[in-house]
N, C-alpha and C. Protein backbone atom coordinates (compact mmCIF):
# COMPACT_ATOMS: atom_id res chain seq x y z
N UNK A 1 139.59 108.23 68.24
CA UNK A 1 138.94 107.87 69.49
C UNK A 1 138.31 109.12 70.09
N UNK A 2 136.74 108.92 70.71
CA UNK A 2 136.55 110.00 71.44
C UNK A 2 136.81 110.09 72.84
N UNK A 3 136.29 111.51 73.79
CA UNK A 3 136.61 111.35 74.73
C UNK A 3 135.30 111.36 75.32
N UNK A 4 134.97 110.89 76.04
CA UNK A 4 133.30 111.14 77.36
C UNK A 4 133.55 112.22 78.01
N UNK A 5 132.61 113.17 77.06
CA UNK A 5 132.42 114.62 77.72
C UNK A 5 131.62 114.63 78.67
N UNK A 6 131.85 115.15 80.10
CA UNK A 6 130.54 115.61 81.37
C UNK A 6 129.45 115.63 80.57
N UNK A 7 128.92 115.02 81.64
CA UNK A 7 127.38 114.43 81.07
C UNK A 7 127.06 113.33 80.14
N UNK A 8 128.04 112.81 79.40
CA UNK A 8 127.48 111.60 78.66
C UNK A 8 127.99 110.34 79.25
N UNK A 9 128.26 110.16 80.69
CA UNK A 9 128.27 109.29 81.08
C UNK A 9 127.11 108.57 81.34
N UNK A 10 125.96 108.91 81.34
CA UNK A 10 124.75 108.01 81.06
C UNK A 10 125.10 107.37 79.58
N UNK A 11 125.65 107.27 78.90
CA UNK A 11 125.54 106.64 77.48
C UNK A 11 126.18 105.83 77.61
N UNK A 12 126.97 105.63 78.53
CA UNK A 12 128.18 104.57 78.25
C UNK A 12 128.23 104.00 79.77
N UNK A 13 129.06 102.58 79.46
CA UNK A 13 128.79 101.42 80.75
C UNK A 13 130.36 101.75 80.93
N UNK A 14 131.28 101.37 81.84
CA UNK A 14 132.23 101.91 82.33
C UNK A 14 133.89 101.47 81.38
N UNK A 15 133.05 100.62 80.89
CA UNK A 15 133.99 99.81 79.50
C UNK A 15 134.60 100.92 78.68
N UNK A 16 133.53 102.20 78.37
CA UNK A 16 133.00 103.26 77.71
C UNK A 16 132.00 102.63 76.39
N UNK A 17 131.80 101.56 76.34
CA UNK A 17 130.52 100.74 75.08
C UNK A 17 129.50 101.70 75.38
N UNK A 18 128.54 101.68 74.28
CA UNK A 18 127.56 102.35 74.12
C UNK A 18 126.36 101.45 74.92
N UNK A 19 125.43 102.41 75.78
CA UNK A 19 124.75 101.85 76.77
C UNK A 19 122.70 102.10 75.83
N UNK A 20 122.97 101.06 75.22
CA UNK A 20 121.70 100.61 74.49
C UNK A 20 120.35 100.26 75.29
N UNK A 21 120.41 99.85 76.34
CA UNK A 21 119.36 99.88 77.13
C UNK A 21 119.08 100.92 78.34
N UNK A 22 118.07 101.59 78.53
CA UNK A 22 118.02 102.89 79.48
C UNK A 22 118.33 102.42 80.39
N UNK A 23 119.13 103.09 81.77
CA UNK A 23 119.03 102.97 82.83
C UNK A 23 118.04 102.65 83.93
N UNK A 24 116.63 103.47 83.59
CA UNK A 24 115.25 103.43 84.17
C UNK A 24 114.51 102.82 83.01
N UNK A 25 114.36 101.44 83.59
CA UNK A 25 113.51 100.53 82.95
C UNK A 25 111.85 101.13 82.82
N UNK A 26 111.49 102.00 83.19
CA UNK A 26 110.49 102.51 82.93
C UNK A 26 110.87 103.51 81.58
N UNK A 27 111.53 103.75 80.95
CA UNK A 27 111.72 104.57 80.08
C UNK A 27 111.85 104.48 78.97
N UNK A 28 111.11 105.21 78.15
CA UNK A 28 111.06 104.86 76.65
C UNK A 28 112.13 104.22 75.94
N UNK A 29 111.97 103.14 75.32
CA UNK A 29 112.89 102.41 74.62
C UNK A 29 113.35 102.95 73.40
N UNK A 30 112.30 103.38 72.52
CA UNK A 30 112.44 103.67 71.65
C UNK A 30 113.63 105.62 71.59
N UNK A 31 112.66 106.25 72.68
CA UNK A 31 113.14 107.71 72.49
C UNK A 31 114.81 107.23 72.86
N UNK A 32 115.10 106.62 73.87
CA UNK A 32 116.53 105.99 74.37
C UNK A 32 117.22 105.72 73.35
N UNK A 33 117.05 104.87 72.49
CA UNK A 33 117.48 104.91 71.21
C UNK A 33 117.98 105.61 70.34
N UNK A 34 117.30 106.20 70.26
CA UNK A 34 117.36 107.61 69.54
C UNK A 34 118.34 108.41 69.95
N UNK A 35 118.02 108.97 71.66
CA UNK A 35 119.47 109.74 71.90
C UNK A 35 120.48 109.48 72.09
N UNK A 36 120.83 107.74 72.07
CA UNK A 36 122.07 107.13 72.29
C UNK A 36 122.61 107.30 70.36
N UNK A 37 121.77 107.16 69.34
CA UNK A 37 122.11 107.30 68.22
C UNK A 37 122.63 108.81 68.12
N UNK A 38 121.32 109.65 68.21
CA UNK A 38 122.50 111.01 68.32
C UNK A 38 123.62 111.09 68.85
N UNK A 39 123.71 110.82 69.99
CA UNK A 39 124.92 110.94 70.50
C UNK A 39 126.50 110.08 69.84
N UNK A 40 125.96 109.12 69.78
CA UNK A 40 127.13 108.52 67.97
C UNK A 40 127.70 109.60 66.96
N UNK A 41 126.44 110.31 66.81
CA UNK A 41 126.75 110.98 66.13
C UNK A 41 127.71 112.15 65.79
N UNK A 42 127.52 112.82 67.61
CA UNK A 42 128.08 113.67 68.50
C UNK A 42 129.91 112.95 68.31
N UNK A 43 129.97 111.88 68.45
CA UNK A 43 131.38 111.40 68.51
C UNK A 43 131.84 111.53 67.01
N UNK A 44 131.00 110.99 66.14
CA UNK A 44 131.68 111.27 64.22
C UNK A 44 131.73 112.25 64.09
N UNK A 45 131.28 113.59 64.67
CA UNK A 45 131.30 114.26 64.24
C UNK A 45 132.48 115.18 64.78
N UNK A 46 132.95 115.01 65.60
CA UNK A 46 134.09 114.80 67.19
C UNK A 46 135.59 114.43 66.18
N UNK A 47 135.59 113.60 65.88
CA UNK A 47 136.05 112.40 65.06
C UNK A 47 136.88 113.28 64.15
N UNK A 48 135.67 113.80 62.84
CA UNK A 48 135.88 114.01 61.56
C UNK A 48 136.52 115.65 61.81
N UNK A 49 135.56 116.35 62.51
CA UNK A 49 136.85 118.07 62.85
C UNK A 49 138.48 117.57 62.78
N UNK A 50 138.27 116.26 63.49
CA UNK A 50 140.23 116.36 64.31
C UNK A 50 141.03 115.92 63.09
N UNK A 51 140.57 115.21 62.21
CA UNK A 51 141.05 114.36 61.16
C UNK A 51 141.92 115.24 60.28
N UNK A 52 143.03 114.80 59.73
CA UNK A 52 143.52 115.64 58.97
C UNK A 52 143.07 115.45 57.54
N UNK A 53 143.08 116.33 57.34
CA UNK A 53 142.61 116.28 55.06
C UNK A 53 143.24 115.57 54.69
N UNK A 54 142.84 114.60 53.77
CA UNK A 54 143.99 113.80 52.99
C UNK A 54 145.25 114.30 52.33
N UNK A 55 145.98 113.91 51.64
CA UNK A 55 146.97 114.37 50.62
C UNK A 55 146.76 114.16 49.52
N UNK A 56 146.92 115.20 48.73
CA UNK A 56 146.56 115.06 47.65
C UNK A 56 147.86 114.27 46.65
N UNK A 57 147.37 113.74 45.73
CA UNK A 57 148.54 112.71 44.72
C UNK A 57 148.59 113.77 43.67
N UNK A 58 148.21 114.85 43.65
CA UNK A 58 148.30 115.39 42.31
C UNK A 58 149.76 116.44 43.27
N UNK A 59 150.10 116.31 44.23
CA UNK A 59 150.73 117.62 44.88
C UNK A 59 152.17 117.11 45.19
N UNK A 60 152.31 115.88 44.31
CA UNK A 60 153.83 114.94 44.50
C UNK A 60 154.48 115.28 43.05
């Protein structure tokens, strides 16, 4: 699970769901997109540091 770092509370609705439509309806849909996808990304990548390495079966 991640955590909502300062400042990415624009990405997320208070649920913490990912907030797919811009806030300012005047605003690019497409670029919005985009930085809500980066920011996904920002969390896998969040994610995968904390994870521990598997175990190996050859080490039993």
């Amino acid at each position: 699970m991640s955590l909502i770092r300062r400042g990415d509370e624009r990405f997320h609705y208070s649920d913490n769901s990912h907030r797919w439509i811009p806030p300012d309806p005047d605003y690019d849909q497409e670029v919005w997109t985009e930085m809500v996808r980066q920011h996904q990304l920002q969390h896998l990548e969040e994610i995968s540091r904390r994870r521990k390495p598997a175990r190996s079966l050859d080490a039993e």
